[in-house]
Protein backbone atom coordinates (compact mmCIF):
# COMPACT_ATOMS: atom_id res chain seq x y z
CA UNK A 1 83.70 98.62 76.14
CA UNK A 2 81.82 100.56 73.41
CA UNK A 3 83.65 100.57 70.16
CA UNK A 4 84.81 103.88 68.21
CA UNK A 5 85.13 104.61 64.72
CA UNK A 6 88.46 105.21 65.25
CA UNK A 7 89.48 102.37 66.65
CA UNK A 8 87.88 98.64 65.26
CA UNK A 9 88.40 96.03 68.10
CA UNK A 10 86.95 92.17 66.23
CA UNK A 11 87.78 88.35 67.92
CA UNK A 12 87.97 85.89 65.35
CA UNK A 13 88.89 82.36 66.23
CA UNK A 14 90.44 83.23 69.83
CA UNK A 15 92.62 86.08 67.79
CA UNK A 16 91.89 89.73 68.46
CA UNK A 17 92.44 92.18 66.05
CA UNK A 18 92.76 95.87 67.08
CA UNK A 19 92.69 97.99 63.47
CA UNK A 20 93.82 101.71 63.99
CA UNK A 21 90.77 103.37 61.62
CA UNK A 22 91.87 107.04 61.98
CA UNK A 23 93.36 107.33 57.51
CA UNK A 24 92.02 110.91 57.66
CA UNK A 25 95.00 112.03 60.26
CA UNK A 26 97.22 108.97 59.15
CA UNK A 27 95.93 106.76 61.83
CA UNK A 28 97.62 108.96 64.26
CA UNK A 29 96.70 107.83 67.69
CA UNK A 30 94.70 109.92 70.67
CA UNK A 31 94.63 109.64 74.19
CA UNK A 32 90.72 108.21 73.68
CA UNK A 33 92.32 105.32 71.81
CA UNK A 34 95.08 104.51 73.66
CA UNK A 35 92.98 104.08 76.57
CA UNK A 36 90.54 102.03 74.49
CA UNK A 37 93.30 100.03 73.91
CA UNK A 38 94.14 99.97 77.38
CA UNK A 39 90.57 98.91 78.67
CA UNK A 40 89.84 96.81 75.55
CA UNK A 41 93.37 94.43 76.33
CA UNK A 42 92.23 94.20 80.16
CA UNK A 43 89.28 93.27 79.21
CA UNK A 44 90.25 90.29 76.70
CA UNK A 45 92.75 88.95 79.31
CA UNK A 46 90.25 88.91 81.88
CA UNK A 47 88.07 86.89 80.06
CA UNK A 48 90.96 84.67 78.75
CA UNK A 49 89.82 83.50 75.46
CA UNK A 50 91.59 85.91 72.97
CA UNK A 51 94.94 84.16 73.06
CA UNK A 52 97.07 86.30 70.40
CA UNK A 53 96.60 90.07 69.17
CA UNK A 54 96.87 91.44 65.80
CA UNK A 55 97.36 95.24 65.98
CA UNK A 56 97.10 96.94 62.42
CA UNK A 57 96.43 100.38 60.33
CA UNK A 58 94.09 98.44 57.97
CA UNK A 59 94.13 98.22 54.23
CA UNK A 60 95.50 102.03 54.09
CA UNK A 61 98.75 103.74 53.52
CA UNK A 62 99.53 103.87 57.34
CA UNK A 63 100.24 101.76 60.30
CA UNK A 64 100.64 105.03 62.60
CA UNK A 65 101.66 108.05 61.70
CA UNK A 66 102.46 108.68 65.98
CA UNK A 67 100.45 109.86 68.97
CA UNK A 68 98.24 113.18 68.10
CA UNK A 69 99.18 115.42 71.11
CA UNK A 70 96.57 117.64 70.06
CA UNK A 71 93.47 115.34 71.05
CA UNK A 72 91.51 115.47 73.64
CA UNK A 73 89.83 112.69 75.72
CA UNK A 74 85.99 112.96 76.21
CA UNK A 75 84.78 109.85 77.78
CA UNK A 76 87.19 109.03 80.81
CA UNK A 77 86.02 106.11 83.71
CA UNK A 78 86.35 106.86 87.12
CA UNK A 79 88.54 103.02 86.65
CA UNK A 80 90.99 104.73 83.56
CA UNK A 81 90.87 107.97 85.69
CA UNK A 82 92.72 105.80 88.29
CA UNK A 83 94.98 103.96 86.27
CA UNK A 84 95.88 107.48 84.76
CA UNK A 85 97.47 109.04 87.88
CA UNK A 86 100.20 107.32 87.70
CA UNK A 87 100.85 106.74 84.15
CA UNK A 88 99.66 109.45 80.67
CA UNK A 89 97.63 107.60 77.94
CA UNK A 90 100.55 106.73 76.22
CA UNK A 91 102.79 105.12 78.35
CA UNK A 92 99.64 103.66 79.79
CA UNK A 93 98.89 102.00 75.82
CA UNK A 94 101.64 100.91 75.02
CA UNK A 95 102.03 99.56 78.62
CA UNK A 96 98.87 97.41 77.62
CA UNK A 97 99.94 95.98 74.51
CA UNK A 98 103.14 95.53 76.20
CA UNK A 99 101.80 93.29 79.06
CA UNK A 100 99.20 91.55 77.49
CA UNK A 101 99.24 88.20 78.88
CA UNK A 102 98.92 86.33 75.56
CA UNK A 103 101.20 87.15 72.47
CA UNK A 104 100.94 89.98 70.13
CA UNK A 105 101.69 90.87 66.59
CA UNK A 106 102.23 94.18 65.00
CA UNK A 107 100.98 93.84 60.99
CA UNK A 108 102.66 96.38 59.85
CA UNK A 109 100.66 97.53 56.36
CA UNK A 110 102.14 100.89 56.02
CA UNK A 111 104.47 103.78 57.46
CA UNK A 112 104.75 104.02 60.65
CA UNK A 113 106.52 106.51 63.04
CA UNK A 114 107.16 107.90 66.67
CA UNK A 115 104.38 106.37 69.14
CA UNK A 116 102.63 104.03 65.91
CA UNK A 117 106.71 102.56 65.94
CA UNK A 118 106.59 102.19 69.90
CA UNK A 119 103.45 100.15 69.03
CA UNK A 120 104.98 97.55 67.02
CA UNK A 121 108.29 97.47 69.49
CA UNK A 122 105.42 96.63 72.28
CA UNK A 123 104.21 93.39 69.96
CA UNK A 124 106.26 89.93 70.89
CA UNK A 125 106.71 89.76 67.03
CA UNK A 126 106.74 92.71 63.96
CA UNK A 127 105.51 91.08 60.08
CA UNK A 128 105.65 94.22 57.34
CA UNK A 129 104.88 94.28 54.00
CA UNK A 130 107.89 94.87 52.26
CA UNK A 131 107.79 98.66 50.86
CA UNK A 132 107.15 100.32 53.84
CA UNK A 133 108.86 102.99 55.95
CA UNK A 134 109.30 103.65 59.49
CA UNK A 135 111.82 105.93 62.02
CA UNK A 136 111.80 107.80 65.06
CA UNK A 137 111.52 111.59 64.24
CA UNK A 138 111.82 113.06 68.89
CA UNK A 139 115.56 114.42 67.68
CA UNK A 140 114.09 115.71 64.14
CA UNK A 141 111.42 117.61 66.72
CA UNK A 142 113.28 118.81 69.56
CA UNK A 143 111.72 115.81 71.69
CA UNK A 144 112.94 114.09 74.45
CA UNK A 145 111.24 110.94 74.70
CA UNK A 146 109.68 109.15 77.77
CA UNK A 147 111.90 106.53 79.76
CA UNK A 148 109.67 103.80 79.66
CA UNK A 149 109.60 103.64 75.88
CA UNK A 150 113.64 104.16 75.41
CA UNK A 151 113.50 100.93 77.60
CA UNK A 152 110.64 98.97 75.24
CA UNK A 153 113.25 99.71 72.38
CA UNK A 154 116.27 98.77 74.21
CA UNK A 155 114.82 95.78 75.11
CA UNK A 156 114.04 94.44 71.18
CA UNK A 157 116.96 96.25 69.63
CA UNK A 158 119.73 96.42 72.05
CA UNK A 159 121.36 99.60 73.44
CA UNK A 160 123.49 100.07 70.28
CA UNK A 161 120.77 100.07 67.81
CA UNK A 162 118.33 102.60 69.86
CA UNK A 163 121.01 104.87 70.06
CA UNK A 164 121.38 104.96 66.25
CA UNK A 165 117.87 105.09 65.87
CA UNK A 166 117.15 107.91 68.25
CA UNK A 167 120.32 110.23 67.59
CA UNK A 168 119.90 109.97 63.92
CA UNK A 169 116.09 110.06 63.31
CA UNK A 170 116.62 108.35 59.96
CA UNK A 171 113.68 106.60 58.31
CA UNK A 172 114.42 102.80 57.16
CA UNK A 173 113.22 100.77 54.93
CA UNK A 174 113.66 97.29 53.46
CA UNK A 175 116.65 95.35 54.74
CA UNK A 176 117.50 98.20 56.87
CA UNK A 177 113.99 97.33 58.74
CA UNK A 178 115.47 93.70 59.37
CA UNK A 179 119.12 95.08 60.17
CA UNK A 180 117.87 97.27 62.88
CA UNK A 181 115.54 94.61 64.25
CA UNK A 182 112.52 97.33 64.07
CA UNK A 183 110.57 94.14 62.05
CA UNK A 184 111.33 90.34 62.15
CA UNK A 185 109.68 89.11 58.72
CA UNK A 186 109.64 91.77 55.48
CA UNK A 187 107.00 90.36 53.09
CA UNK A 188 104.89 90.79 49.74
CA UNK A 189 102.10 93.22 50.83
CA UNK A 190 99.79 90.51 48.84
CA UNK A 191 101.19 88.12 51.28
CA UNK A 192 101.06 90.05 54.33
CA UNK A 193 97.52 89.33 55.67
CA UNK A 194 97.49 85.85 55.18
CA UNK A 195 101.03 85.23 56.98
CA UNK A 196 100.07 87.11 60.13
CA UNK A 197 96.35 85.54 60.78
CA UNK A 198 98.44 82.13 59.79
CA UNK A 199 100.73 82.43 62.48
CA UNK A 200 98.13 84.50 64.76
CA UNK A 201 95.81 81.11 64.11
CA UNK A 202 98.85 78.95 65.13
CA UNK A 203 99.89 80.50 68.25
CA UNK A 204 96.24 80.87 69.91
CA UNK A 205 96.47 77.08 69.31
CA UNK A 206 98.71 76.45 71.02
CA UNK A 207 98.98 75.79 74.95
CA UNK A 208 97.20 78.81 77.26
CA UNK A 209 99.52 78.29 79.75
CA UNK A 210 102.74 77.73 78.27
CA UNK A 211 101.85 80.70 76.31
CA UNK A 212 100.63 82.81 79.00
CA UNK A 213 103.95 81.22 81.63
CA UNK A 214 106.75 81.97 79.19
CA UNK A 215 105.75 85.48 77.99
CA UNK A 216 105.37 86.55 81.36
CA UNK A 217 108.58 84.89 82.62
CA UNK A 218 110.54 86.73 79.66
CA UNK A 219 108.57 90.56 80.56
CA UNK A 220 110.21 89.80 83.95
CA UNK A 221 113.46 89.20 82.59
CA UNK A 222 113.17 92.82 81.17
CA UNK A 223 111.91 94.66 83.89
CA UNK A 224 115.99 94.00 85.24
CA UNK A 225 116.08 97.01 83.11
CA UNK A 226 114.70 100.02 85.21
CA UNK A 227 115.36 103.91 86.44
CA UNK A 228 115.80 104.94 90.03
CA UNK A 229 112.90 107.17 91.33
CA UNK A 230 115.81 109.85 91.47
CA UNK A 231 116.55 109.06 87.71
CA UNK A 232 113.14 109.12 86.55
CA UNK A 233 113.05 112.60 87.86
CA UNK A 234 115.94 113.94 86.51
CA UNK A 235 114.08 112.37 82.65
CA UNK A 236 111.13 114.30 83.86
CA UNK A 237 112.53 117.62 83.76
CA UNK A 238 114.62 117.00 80.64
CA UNK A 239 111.27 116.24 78.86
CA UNK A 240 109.67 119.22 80.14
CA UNK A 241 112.56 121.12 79.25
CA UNK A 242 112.40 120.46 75.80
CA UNK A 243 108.68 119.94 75.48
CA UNK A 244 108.67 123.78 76.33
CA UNK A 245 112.07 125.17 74.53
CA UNK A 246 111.78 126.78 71.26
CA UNK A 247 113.49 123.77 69.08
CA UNK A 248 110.31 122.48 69.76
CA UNK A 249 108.18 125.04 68.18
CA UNK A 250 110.97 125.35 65.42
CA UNK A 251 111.03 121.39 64.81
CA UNK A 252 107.56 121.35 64.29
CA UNK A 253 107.18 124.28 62.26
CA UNK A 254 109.72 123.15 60.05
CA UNK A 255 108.30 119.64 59.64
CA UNK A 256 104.68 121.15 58.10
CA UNK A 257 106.90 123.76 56.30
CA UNK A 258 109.22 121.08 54.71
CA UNK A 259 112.42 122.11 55.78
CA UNK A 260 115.42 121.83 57.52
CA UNK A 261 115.26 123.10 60.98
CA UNK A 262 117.31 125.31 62.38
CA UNK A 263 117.73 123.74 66.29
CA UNK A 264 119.25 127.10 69.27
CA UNK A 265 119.61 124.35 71.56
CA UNK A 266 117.28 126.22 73.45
């Protein structure tokens, strides 16, 4: 698949790296690169040589500032056109990094929130450098956020922890990061490239299939975990509720205003 500035896809040593290149809008991601991603992932399992993936923001200040609901796709396949009927770009993302049959890992270089925090929940394991910041702003917004990545979270930080996360909106850093389970190793940002293409390097020489056998024996373990059709419709409307309430026009115009916002409940 061709390659976009915004999105740098490299294989090094049977480890892919996927670097969100977007600094201008805090590598915030679009529906064009989450189905890059989506395309780029199928395409490295089919060809079953890139046997761990490094997602990153770079060298910059940001991991992922979120999804940019603003963009646009331009260049959709008649194959992603498919895949997106029953699925939007970002559920159908993170869904990607999510399943890939080999093992992933989020280096986290900088803040990261909303969908770019979704992203790193998707990797098998989360390495940070050590000053950075992330949190899940839907409640700060007057979002209600999509089922399928309330379960991702669930799934890597328990029930109790989500609940904490997503009620209070807070933004952690440092110990908290480890506490909620949002990262598993907090590190030097000197350190943090060499640690995560050391382990990278060590997993993709390891085994194919044990690797490739016990990641997709534990996914299956967590799909135990899953709404009725009757549920998922019932989330459905509550999303489109708030998606079109005015708390959401009032969360967001607060946020670029810098203030407080002042939520009707309608």
């Amino acid at each position: 698949m061709a390659q976009s500035e915004e999105l740098l896809m490299e294989i090094k040593r049977n480890v892919g790296t996927v670097t969100f290149n977007r600094p201008e809008r805090r590598n915030s991601v679009t529906p064009d690169m989450l189905m890059q991603i989506h395309q780029t992932l199928k395409e490295w399992g089919e060809q079953d040589t890139v046997r761990a993936v490094v997602f990153t923001g770079g060298e910059g200040k940001a991991f992922s500032s979120g999804y940019d609901i603003t963009a646009i796709p331009t260049e959709v396949t008649e194959e992603t056109k498919e895949a997106l009927r029953n699925a939007n770009p970002l559920e159908l993302g993170l869904h990607s990094v999510k399943n890939f049959p080999y093992p992933t890992i989020a280096m986290i270089n900088g803040y990261a929130f909303g969908a770019g925090v979704n992203t790193c929940v998707c990797c098998d394991i989360r390495i940070a450098a050590d000053d950075v910041k992330m949190g899940m702003p839907p409640a700060k917004l007057g979002l209600v956020y999509h089922p399928e990545g309330l379960r991702q979270f669930i799934h890597v930080l328990g029930m109790a922890k989500t609940r904490e996360i997503f009620f209070t909106g807070k933004t952690y850093q440092g110990q908290d990061l480890l506490d909620m389970g949002l990262v598993d190793h907090l590190v030097p940002r000197a350190e943090l490239k060499e640690t995560v293409y050391s382990m990278a390097e060590e997993i993709a020489g390891n085994a194919p299939l044990s690797l490739k056998g016990s990641k997709r024996i534990m996914n299956m373990l967590e799909d135990s975990l899953s709404l009725s059709e009757a549920q998922l419709a019932e989330a459905e409307k509550m999303i489109a509720h708030a998606f079109n309430s005015h708390d959401l026009k009032e969360g967001q115009t607060a946020f670029i205003e810098k203030r407080k916002p002042k939520f009707i409940g309608e």
